[in-house]
Protein backbone atom coordinates (compact mmCIF):
# COMPACT_ATOMS: atom_id res chain seq x y z
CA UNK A 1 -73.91 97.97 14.84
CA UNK A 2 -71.74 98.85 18.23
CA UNK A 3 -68.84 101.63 16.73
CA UNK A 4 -67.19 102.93 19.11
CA UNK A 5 -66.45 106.35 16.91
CA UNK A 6 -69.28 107.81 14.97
CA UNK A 7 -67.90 110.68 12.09
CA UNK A 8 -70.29 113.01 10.34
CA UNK A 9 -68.81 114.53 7.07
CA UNK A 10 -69.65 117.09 4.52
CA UNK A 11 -68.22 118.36 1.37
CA UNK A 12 -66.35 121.53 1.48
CA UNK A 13 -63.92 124.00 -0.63
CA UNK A 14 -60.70 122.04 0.35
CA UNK A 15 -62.31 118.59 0.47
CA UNK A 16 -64.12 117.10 3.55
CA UNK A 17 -65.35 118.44 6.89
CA UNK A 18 -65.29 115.42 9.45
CA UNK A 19 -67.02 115.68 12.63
CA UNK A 20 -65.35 113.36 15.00
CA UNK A 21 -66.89 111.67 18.27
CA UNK A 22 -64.66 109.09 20.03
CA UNK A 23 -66.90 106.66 22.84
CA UNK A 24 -67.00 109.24 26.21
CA UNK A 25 -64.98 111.76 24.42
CA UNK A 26 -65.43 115.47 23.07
CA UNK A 27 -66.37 115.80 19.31
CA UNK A 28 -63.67 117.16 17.33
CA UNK A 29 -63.64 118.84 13.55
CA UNK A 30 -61.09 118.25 11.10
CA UNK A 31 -60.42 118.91 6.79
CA UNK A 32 -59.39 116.03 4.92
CA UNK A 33 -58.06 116.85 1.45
CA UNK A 34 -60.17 113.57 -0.07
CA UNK A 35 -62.42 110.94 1.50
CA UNK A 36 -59.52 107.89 0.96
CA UNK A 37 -57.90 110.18 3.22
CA UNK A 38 -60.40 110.57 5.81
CA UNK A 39 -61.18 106.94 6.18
CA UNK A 40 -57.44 106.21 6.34
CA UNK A 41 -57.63 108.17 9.67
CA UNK A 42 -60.47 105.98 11.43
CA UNK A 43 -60.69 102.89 13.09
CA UNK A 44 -62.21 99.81 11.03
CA UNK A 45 -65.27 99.86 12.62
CA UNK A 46 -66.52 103.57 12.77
CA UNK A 47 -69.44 104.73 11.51
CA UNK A 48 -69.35 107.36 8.74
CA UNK A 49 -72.43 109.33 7.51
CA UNK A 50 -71.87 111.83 4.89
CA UNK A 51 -74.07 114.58 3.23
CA UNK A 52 -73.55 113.29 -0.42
CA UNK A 53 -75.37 110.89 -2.70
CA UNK A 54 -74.46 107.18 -2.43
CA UNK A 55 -75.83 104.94 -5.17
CA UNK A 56 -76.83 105.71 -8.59
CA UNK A 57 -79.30 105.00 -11.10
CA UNK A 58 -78.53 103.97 -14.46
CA UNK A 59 -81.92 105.72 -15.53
CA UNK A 60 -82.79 108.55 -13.83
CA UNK A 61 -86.52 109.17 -13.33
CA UNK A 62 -89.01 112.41 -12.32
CA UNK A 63 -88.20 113.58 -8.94
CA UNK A 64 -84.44 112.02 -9.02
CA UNK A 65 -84.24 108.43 -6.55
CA UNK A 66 -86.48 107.44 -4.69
CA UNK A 67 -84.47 108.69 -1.40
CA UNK A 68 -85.09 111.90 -2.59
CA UNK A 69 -88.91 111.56 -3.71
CA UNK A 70 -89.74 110.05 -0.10
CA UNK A 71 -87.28 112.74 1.81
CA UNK A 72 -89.25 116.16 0.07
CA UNK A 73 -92.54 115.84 1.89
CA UNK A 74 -91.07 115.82 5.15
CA UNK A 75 -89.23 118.82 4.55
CA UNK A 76 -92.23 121.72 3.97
CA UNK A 77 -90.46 125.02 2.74
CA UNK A 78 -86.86 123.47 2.95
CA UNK A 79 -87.45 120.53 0.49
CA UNK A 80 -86.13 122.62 -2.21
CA UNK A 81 -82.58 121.87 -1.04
CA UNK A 82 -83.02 118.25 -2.19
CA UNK A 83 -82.10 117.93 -5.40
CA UNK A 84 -82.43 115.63 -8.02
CA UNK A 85 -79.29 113.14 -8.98
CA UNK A 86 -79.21 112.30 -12.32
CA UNK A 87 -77.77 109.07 -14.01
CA UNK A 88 -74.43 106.93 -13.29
CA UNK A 89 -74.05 107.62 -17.18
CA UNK A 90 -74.05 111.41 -17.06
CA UNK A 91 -72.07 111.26 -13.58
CA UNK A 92 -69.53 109.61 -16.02
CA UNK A 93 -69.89 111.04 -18.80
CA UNK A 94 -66.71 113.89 -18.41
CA UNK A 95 -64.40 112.61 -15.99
CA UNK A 96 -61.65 114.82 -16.62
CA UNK A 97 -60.03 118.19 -14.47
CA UNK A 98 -60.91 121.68 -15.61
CA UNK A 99 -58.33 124.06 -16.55
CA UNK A 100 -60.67 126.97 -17.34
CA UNK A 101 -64.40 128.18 -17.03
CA UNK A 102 -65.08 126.99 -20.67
CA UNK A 103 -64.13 123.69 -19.90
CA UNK A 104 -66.01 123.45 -16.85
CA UNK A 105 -69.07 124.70 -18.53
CA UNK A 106 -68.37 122.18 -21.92
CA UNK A 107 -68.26 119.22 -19.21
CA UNK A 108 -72.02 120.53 -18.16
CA UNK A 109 -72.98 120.54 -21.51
CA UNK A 110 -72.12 116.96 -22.33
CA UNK A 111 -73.23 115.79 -18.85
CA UNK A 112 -76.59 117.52 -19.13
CA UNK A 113 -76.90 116.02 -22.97
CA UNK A 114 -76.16 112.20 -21.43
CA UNK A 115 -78.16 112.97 -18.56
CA UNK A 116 -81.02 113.46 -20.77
CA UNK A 117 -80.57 110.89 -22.90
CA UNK A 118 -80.67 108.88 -19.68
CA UNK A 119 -84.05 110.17 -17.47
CA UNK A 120 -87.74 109.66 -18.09
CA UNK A 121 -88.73 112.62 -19.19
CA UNK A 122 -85.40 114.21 -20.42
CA UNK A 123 -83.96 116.21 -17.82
CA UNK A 124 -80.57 118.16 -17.69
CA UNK A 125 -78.47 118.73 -14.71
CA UNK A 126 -78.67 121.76 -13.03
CA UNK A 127 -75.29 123.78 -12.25
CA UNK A 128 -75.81 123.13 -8.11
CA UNK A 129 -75.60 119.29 -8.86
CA UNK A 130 -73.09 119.33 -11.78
CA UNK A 131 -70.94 121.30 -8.61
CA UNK A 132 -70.74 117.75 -6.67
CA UNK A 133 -70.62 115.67 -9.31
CA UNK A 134 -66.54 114.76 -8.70
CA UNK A 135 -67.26 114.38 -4.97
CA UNK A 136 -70.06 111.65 -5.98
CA UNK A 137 -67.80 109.98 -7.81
CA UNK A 138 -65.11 110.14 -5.16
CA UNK A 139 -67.46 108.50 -2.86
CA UNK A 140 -69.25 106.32 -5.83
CA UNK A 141 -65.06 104.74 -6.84
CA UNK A 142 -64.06 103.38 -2.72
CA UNK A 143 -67.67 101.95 -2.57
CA UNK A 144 -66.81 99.51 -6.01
CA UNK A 145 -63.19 99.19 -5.19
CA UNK A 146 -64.18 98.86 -1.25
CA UNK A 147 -67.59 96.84 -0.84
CA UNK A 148 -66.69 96.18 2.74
CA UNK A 149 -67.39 100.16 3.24
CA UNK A 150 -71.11 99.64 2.15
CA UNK A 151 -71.56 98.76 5.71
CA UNK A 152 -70.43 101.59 7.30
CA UNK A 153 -70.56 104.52 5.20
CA UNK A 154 -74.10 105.45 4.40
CA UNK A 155 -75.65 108.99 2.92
CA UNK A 156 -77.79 111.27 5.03
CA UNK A 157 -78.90 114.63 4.36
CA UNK A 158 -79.03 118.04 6.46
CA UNK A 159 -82.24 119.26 6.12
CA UNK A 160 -83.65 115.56 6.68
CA UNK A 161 -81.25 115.19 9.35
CA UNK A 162 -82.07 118.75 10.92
CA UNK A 163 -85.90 117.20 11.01
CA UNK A 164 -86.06 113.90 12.36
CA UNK A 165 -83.66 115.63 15.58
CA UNK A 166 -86.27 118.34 15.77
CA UNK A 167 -88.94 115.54 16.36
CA UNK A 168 -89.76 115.64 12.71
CA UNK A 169 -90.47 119.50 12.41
CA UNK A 170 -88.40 121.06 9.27
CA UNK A 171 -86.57 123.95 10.34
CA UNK A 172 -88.69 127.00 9.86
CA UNK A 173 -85.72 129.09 8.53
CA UNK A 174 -82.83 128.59 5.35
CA UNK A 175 -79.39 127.91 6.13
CA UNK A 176 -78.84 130.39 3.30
CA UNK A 177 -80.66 133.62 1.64
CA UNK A 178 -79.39 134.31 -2.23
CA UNK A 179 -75.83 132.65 -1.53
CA UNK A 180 -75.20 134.04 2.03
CA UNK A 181 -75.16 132.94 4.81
CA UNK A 182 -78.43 133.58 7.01
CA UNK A 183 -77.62 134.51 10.47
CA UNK A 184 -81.03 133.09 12.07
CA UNK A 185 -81.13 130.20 10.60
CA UNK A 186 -77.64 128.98 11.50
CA UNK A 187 -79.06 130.11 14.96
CA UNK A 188 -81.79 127.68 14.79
CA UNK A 189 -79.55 124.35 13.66
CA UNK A 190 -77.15 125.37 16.46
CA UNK A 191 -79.99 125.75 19.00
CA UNK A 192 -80.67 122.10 18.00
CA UNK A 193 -77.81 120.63 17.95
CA UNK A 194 -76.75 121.90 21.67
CA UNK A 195 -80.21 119.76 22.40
CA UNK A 196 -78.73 116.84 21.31
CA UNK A 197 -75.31 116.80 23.11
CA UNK A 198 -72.84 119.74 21.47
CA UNK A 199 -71.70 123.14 23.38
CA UNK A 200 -71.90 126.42 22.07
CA UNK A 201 -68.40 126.55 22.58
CA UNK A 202 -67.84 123.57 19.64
CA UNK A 203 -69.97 125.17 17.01
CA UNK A 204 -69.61 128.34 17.50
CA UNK A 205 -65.55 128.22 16.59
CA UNK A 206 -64.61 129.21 13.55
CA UNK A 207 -64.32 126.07 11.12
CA UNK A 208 -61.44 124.90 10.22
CA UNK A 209 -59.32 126.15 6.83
CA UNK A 210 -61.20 125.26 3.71
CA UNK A 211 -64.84 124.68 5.33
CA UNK A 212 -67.64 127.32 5.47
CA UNK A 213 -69.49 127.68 8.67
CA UNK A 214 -72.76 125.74 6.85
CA UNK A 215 -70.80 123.07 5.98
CA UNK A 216 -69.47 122.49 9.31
CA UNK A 217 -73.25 122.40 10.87
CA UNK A 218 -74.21 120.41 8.57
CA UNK A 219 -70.99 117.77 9.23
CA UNK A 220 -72.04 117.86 13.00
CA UNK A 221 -76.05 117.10 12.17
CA UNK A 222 -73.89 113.98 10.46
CA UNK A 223 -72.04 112.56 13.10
CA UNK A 224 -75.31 112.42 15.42
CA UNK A 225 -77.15 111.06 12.40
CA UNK A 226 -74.17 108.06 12.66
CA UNK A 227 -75.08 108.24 16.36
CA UNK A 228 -78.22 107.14 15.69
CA UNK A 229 -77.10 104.45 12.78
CA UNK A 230 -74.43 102.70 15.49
CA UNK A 231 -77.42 102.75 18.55
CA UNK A 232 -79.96 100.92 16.09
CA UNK A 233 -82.34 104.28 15.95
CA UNK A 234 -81.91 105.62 12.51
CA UNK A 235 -84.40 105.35 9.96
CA UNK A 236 -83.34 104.94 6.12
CA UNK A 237 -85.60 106.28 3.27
CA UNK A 238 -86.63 103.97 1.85
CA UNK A 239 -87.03 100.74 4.79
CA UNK A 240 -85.59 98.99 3.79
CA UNK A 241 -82.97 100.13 1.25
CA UNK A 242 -82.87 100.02 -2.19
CA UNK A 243 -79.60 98.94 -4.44
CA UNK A 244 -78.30 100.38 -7.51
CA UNK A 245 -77.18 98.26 -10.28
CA UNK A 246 -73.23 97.41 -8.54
CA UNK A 247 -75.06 96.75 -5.56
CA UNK A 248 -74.52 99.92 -3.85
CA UNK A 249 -77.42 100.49 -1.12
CA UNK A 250 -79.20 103.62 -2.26
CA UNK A 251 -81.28 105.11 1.26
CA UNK A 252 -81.01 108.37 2.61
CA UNK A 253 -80.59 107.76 6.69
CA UNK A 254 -81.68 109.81 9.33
């Protein structure tokens, strides 16, 4: 794969955080209101790696896809942040917008009820993954209606990302403590991510309007994650991938 732009992207309050490296260029951040949008804005060819589940099971089993049961050992104390992705059915199963709290926790209810009518053993869906659920399908909806992006868009994951750059040592501290941000840890990703090409001067600017400061780390651990895809030295979970049921490659890369 020889892209000349590589793009790292995570979800955030106002939509998506892109990380942006043109060929011999500076890296540059950006907020696209939805992820049509952000492809819109790149060339044909670039590389896209995004911090969101791609492929679904129609039967969800224990420990969630197998991305995500061969991703946890790697991680040591930080494998808690991968969670488990329940079924195409339950990711379905309320697909409308949510006018009020109540509604928003009714559509958990019936998601959790067809997600565990749909995983062996019966599982629900916890609130953290119900959260991304409309982003997953965001993603999940250009992937049917746009095979071609199958080749170029592909799912990564921070923490897994955050390992294989450290020379696959887990960070030692969370991104996070109870909600908030965590100071020292953020210090840590940053510390590693100057390693591998970006200034202090990038990351440490506020993010743009709508993004958290995690979310933007975690978009720029992306884009060198596509770095890695476009040069030929990634490494999916599983090797090679697997494919859901439309033929969606399922892998986490990294």
């Amino acid at each position: 794969m020889t892209s000349t732009v590589v793009v790292g992207v995570d979800g955030c309050k106002a939509g998506w955080i892109a990380v942006r490296r043109d060929l011999d260029a500076a890296p540059s951040v950006r907020v696209f209101p939805s992820f049509a949008t952000l492809l819109d804005a790149l060339p044909a060819d670039a590389t896209v790696v995004v911090d969101m589940p791609i492929g679904l099971p129609d039967v969800s089993q224990r420990g969630g896809r197998g991305p995500e049961t061969l991703v946890r050992p790697m991680l040591g104390a930080r494998q808690s942040s991968v969670f488990s992705i329940p079924s195409r059915p339950a990711l379905y199963a309320d697909t409308s917008g949510f006018t009020t709290v109540e509604a928003w926790y009714e559509a958990h209810r019936r998601a959790s009820e067809v997600a565990k009518a749909t995983s062996d053993p019966p599982r629900g869906v916890s609130i953290q993954a119900f959260g991304i659920f409309a982003k997953i399908r965001e993603i999940d909806a250009l992937l049917i209606a746009r095979p071609q992006l199958r080749r170029r868009v592909f799912e990564s994951h921070p923490e897994v990302a955050f390992c294989r750059l450290n020379g696959e040592k887990p960070m030692t501290l969370p991104k996070k403590i109870k909600g908030a941000v965590n100071p020292a840890g953020m210090e840590e990703r940053k510390a590693l991510l100057c390693r591998h090409g970006y200034t202090r001067a990038f990351l440490d600017q506020p993010p743009p309007r709508g993004a958290a400061a995690d979310d933007f780390l975690d978009a720029a651990a992306m884009m060198l994650i596509a770095g890695r895809i476009a040069g030929g030295e990634a490494k999916p979970f599983p090797d090679p991938p697997l494919a859901d049921r439309l033929g969606i490659p399922l892998a986490i890369w990294a």
